[in-house]
C-alpha atoms as a PDB file:
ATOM      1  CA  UNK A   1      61.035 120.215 161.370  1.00  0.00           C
ATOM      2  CA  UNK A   2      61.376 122.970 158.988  1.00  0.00           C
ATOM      3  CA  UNK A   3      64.613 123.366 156.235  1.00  0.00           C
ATOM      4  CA  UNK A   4      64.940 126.905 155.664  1.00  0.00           C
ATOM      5  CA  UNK A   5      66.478 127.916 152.609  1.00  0.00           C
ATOM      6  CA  UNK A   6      69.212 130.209 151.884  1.00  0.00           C
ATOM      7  CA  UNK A   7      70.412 132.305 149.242  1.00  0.00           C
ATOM      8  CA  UNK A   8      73.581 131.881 147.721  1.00  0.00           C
ATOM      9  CA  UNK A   9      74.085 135.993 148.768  1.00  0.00           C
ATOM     10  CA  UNK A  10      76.251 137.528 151.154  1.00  0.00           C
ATOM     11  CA  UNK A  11      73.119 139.319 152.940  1.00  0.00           C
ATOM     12  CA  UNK A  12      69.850 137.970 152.526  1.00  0.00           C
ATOM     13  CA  UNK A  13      66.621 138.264 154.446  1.00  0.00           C
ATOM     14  CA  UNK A  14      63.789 135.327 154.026  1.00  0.00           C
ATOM     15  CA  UNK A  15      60.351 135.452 155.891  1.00  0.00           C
ATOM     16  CA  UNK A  16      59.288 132.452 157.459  1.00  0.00           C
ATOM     17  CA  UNK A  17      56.313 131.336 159.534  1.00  0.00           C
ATOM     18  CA  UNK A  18      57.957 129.255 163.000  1.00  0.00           C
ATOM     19  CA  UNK A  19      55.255 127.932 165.286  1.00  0.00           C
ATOM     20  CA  UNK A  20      52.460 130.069 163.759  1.00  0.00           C
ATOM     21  CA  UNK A  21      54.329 133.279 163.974  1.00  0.00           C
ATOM     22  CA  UNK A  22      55.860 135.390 161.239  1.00  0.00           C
ATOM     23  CA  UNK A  23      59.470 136.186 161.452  1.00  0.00           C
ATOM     24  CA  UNK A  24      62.366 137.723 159.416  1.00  0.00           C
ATOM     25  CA  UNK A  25      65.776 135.743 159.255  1.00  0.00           C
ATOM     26  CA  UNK A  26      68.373 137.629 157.817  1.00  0.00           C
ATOM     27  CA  UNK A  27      71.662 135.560 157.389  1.00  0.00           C
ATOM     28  CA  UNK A  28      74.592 137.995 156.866  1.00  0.00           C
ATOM     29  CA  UNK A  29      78.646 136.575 155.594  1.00  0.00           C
ATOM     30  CA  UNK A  30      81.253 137.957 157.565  1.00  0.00           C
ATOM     31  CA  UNK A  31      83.943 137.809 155.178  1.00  0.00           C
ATOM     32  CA  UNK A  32      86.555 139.331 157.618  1.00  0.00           C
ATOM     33  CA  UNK A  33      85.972 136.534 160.770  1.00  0.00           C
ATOM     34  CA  UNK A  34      84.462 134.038 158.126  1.00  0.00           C
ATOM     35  CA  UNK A  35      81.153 133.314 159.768  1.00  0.00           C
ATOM     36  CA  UNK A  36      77.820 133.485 159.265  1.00  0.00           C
ATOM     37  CA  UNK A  37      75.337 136.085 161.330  1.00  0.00           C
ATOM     38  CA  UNK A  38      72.038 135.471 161.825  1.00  0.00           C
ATOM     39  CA  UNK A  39      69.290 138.129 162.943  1.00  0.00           C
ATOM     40  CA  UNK A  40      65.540 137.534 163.900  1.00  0.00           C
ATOM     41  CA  UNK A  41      63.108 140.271 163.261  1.00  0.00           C
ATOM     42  CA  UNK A  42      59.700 139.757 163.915  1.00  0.00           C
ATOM     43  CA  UNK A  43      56.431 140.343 161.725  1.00  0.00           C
ATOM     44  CA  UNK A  44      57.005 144.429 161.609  1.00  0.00           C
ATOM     45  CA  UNK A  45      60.549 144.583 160.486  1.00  0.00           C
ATOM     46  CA  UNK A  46      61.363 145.130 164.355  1.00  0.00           C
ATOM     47  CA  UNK A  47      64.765 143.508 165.151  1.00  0.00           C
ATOM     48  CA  UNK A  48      64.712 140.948 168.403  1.00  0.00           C
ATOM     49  CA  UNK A  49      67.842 140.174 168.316  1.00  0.00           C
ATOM     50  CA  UNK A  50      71.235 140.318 166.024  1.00  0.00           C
ATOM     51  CA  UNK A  51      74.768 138.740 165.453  1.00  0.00           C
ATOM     52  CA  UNK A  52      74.146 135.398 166.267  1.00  0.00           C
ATOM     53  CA  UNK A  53      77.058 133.195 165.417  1.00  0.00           C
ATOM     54  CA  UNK A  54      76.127 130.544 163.386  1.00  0.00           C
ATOM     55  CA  UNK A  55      78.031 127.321 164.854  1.00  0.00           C
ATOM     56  CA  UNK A  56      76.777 123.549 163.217  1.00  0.00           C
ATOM     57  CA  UNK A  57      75.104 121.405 165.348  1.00  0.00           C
ATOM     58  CA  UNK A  58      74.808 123.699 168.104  1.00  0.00           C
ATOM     59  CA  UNK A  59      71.118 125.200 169.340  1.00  0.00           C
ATOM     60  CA  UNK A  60      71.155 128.982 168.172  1.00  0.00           C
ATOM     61  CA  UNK A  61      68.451 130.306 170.597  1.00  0.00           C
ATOM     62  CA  UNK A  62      68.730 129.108 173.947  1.00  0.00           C
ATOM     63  CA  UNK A  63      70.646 131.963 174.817  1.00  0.00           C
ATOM     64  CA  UNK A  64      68.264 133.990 173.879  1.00  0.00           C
ATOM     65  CA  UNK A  65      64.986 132.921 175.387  1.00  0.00           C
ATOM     66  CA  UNK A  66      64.996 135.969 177.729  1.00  0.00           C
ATOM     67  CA  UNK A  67      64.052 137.284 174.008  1.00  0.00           C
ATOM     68  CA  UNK A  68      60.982 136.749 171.622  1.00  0.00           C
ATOM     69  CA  UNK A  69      62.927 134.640 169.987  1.00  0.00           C
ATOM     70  CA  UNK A  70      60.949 131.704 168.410  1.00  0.00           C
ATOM     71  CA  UNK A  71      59.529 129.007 170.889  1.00  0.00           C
ATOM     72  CA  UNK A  72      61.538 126.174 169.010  1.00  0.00           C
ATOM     73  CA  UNK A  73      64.954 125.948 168.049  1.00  0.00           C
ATOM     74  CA  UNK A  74      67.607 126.730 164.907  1.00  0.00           C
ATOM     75  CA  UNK A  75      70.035 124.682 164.428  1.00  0.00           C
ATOM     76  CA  UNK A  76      72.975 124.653 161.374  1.00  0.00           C
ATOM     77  CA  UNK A  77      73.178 120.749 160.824  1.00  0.00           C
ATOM     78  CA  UNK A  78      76.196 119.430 159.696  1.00  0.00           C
ATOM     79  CA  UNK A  79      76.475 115.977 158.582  1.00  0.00           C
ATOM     80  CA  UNK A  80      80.219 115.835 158.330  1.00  0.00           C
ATOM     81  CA  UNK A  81      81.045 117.389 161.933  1.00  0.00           C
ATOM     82  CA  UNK A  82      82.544 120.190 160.709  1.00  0.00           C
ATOM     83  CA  UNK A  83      83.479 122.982 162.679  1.00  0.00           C
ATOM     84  CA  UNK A  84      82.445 125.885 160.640  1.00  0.00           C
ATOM     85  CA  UNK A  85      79.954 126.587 158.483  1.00  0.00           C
ATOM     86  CA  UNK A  86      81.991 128.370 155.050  1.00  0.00           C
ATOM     87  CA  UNK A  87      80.284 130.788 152.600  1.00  0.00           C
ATOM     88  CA  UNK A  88      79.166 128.199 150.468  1.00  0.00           C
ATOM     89  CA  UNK A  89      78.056 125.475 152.813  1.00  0.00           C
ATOM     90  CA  UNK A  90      74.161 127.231 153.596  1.00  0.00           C
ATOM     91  CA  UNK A  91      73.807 128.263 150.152  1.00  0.00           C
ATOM     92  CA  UNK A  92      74.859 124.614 149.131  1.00  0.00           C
ATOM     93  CA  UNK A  93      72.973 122.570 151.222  1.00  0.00           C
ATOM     94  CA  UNK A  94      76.204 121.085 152.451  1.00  0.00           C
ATOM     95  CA  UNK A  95      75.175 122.544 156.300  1.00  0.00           C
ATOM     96  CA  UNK A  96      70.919 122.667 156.640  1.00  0.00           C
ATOM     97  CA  UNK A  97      69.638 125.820 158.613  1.00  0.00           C
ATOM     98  CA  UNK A  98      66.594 123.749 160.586  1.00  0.00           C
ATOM     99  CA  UNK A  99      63.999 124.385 162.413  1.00  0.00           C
ATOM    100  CA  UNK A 100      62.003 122.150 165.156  1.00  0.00           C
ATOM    101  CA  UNK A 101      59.125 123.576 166.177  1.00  0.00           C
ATOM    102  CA  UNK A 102      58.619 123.505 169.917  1.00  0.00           C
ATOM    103  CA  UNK A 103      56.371 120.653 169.612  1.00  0.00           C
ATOM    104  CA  UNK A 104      58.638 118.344 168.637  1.00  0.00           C
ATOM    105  CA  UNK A 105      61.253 119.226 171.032  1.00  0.00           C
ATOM    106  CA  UNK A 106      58.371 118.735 173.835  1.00  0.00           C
ATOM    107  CA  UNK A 107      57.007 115.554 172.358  1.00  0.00           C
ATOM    108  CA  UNK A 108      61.100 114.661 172.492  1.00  0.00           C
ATOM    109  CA  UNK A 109      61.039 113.854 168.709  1.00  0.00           C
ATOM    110  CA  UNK A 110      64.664 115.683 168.761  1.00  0.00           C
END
């Protein structure tokens, strides 16, 4: 399981390396519907998909498997239950943007 950080920015775009693959994450603040958007780009800069809703405690890719999405799974985890993730929550700590790598969810570690 990987914690991937954020920046305390309204727009921010960190490269990570998810099951031995390069990708771009770009975490955007909606300020008008207050939510968080997340976008995967892979190793070129070439966007795979965009405006995923980030919800806590709910798997952000397995709608999107039809995608190159990464084999694992992201997931906003919220140890209070809360229903939305604020501004300040990612940037904070207070929700964790995670990743488990698809071993682990295939070994059931998850």
């Amino acid at each position: 399981m990987i914690v991937i950080p954020v920046l305390d920015a309204n727009d921010s775009l960190t490269e990570v390396e998810l099951d031995g693959i390069t990708y771009f994450l770009r975490l955007s603040w909606n300020s008008e519907a207050e939510l968080w958007a997340l976008s995967i780009e892979n190793a070129y800069n070439e966007l795979i998909v965009a405006g995923i809703c980030v919800v806590p405690d709910t798997p952000l890719l397995s709608g999107y498997r039809h995608l190159d999405v990464p084999a694992g799974e992201l997931v906003a985890l919220s140890p209070d239950r809360r229903d939305t993730v604020s501004r300040a929550a990612l940037p904070a700590g207070e929700v964790a943007l995670l990743y488990v790598n698809a071993e682990e969810i295939a070994d059931g570690q998850v």
